[in-house]
Protein backbone atom coordinates (compact mmCIF):
# COMPACT_ATOMS: atom_id res chain seq x y z
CA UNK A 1 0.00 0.00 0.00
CA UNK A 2 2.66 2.47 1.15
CA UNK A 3 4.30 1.63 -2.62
CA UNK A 4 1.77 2.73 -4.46
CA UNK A 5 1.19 6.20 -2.67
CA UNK A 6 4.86 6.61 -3.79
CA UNK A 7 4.69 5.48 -7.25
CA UNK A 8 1.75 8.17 -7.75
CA UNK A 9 3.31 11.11 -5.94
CA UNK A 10 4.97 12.08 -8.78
CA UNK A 11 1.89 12.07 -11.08
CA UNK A 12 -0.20 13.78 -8.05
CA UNK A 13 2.56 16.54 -8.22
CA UNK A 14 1.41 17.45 -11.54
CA UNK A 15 -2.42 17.13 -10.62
CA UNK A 16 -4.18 20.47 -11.32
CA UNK A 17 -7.77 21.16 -9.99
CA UNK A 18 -9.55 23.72 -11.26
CA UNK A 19 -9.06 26.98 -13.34
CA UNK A 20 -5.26 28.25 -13.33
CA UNK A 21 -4.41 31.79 -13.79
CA UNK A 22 -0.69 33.62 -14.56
CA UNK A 23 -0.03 35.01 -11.24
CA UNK A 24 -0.36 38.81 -11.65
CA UNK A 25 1.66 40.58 -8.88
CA UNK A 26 5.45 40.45 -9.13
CA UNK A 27 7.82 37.88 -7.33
CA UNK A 28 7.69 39.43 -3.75
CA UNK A 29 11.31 37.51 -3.48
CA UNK A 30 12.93 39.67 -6.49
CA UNK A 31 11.55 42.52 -5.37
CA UNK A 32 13.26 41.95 -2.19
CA UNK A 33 16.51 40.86 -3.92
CA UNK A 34 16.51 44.06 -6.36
CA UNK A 35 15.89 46.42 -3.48
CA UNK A 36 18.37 44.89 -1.26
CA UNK A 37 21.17 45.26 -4.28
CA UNK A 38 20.76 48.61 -5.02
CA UNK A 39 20.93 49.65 -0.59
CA UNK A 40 23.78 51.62 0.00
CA UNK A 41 24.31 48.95 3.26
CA UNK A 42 27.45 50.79 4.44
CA UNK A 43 25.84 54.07 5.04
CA UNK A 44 22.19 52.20 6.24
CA UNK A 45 24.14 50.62 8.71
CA UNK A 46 26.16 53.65 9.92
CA UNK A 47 23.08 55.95 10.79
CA UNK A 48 23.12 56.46 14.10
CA UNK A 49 19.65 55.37 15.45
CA UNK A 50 19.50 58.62 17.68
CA UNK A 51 19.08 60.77 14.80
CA UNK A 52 17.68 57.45 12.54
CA UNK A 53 13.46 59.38 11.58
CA UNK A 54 12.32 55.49 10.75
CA UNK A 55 12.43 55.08 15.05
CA UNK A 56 10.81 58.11 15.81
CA UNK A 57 7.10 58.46 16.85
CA UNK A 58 4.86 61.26 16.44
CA UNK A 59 4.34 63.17 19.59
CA UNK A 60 1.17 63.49 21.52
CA UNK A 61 0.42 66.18 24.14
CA UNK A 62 0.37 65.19 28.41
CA UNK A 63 -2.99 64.48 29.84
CA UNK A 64 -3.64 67.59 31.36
CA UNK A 65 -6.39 65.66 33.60
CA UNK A 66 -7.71 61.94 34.00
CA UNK A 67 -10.42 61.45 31.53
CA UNK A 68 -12.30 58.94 30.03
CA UNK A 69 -14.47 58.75 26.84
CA UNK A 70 -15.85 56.60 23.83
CA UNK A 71 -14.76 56.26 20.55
CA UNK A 72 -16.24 55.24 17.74
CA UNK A 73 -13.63 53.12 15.47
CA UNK A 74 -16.08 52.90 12.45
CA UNK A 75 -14.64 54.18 8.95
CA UNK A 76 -16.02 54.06 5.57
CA UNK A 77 -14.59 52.56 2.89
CA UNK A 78 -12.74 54.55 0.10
CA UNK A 79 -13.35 52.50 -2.43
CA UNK A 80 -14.81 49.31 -3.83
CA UNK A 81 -13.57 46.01 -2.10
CA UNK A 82 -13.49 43.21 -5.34
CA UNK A 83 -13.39 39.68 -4.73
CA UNK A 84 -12.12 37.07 -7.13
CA UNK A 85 -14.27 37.28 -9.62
CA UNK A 86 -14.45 40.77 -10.07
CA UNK A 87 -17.45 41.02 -8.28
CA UNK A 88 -17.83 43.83 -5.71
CA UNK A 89 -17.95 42.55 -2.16
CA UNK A 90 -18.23 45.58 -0.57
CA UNK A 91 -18.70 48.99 -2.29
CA UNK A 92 -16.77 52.29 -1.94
CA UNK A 93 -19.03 54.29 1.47
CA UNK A 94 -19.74 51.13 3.07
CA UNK A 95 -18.99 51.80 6.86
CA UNK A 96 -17.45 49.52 8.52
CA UNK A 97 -16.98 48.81 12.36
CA UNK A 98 -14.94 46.10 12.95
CA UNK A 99 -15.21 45.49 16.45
CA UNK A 100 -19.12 44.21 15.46
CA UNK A 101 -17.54 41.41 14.65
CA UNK A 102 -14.30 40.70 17.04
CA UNK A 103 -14.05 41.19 20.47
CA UNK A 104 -10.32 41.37 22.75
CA UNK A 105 -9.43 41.82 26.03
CA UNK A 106 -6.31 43.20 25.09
CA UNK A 107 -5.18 47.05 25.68
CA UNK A 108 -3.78 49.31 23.58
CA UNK A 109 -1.49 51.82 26.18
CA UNK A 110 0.22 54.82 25.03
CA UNK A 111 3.02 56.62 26.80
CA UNK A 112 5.33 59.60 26.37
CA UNK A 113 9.01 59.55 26.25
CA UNK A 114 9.21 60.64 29.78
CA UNK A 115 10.44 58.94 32.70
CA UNK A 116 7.52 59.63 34.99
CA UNK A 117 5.61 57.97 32.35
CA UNK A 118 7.22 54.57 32.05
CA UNK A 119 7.24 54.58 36.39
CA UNK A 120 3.08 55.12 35.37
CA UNK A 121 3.22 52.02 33.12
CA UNK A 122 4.99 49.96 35.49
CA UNK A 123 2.75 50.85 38.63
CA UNK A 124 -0.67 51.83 37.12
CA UNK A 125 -1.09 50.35 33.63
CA UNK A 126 0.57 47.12 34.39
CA UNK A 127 0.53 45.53 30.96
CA UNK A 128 -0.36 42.12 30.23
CA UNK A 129 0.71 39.30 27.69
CA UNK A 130 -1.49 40.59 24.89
CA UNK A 131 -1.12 44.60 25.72
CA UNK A 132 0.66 47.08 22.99
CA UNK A 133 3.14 49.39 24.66
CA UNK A 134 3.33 52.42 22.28
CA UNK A 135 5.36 55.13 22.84
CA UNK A 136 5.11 59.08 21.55
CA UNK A 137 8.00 61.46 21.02
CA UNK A 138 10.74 59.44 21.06
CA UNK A 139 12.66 57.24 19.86
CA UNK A 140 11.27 53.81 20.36
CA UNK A 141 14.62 51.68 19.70
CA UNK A 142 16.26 53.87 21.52
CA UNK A 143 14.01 53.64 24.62
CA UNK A 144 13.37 49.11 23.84
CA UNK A 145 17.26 48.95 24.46
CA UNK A 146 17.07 51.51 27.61
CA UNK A 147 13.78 50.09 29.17
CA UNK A 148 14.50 46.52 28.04
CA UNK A 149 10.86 46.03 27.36
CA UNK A 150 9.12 45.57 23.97
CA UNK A 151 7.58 49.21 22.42
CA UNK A 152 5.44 50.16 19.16
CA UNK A 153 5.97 53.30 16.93
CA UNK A 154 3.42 55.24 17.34
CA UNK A 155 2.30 57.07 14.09
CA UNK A 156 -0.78 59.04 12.57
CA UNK A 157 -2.68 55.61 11.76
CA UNK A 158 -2.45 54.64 15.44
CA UNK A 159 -3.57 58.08 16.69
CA UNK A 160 -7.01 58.39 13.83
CA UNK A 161 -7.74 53.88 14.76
CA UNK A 162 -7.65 54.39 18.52
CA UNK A 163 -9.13 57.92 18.33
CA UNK A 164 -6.25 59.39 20.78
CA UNK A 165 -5.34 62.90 22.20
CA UNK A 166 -3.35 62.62 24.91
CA UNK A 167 -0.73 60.33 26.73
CA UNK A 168 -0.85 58.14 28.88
CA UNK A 169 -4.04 56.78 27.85
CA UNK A 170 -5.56 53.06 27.84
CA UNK A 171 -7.23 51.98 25.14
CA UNK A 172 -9.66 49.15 25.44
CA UNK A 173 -12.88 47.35 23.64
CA UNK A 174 -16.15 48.36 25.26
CA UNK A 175 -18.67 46.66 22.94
CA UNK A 176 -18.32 47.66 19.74
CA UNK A 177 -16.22 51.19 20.28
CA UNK A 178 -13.17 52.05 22.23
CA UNK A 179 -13.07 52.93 25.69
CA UNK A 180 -10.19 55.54 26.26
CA UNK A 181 -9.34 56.98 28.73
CA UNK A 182 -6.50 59.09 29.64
CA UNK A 183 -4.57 59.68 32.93
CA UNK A 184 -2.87 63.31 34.20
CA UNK A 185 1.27 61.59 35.26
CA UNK A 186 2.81 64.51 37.38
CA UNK A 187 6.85 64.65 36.08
């Protein structure tokens, strides 16, 4: 028995089911290989990652005052979504709330690049296995190899998904918006 699933490996190999298209998108690996050749590596290398702009987060202002507030993470799309076929699956101004359909206990915490700030996230925040550290206005490699503790860049996408203002703040999944809410560190 075991023979004759060998002998006919070779021909299932070849078996095609269904309708075969070229593959339209270019090879992701030469892309990688033609970008990689033409990298000046020496002078990559050599940046020095305090003045590197690729580990630097946008800035946020302090929290002024604790506060706490819903947000509403719902966008509409900018333009058709086509499956397969060509068909649309959903069309351009469809809103779309994505937390109607997923639900997580994990937080989303944002702190500044500010000592008094990382004592906050150690003593208040406390994060958890599945929490997101992100940090604003600094420089997040930077602060990983000072803090040794795992950070995200935060960036403009971060700030408009999470609907944020202010730092520190908690981000978390209250039905099907965002509970934020953001906490006044004296430092």
């Amino acid at each position: 028995m075991c023979l004759s699933v060998l002998c006919a490996a070779p021909a299932l190999a070849s078996l095609t089911i269904g309708p075969v298209f070229e593959i339209a998108e270019p090879d992701t690996l030469e892309e990688i290989e033609q970008r990689a050749r033409a990298t000046d590596w020496k002078s990559w290398l050599s940046i020095d990652p305090e003045k590197a702009a690729a580990f630097r987060s946008i800035d946020l202002p302090r929290a002024l005052h604790d506060r706490s507030f819903l947000f509403d993470p719902t966008y509409v799309l900018p333009r058709d979504i086509v499956g397969y076929g060509g068909e649309v699956l959903w069309p351009k101004g469809t809103r779309i709330n994505v937390y109607e359909r997923i639900a997580t206990t994990s937080r989303t915490i944002v702190i500044g690049d500010d000592p008094a700030h990382f004592q906050w996230l150690r003593e208040v925040a406390k994060p958890d296995v599945g929490d997101r550290v992100f940090l604003a206005g600094g420089n997040v490699l930077l602060r990983m190899r000072a803090e040794q503790r795992r950070l995200y860049l935060l960036d403009e996408r971060v700030v408009e998904r999470f609907g944020l203002e202010a730092v520190p703040s908690i981000v978390k999944q209250e039905g099907n918006r965002l509970r934020v809410k953001e906490y006044a560190v004296e430092g």
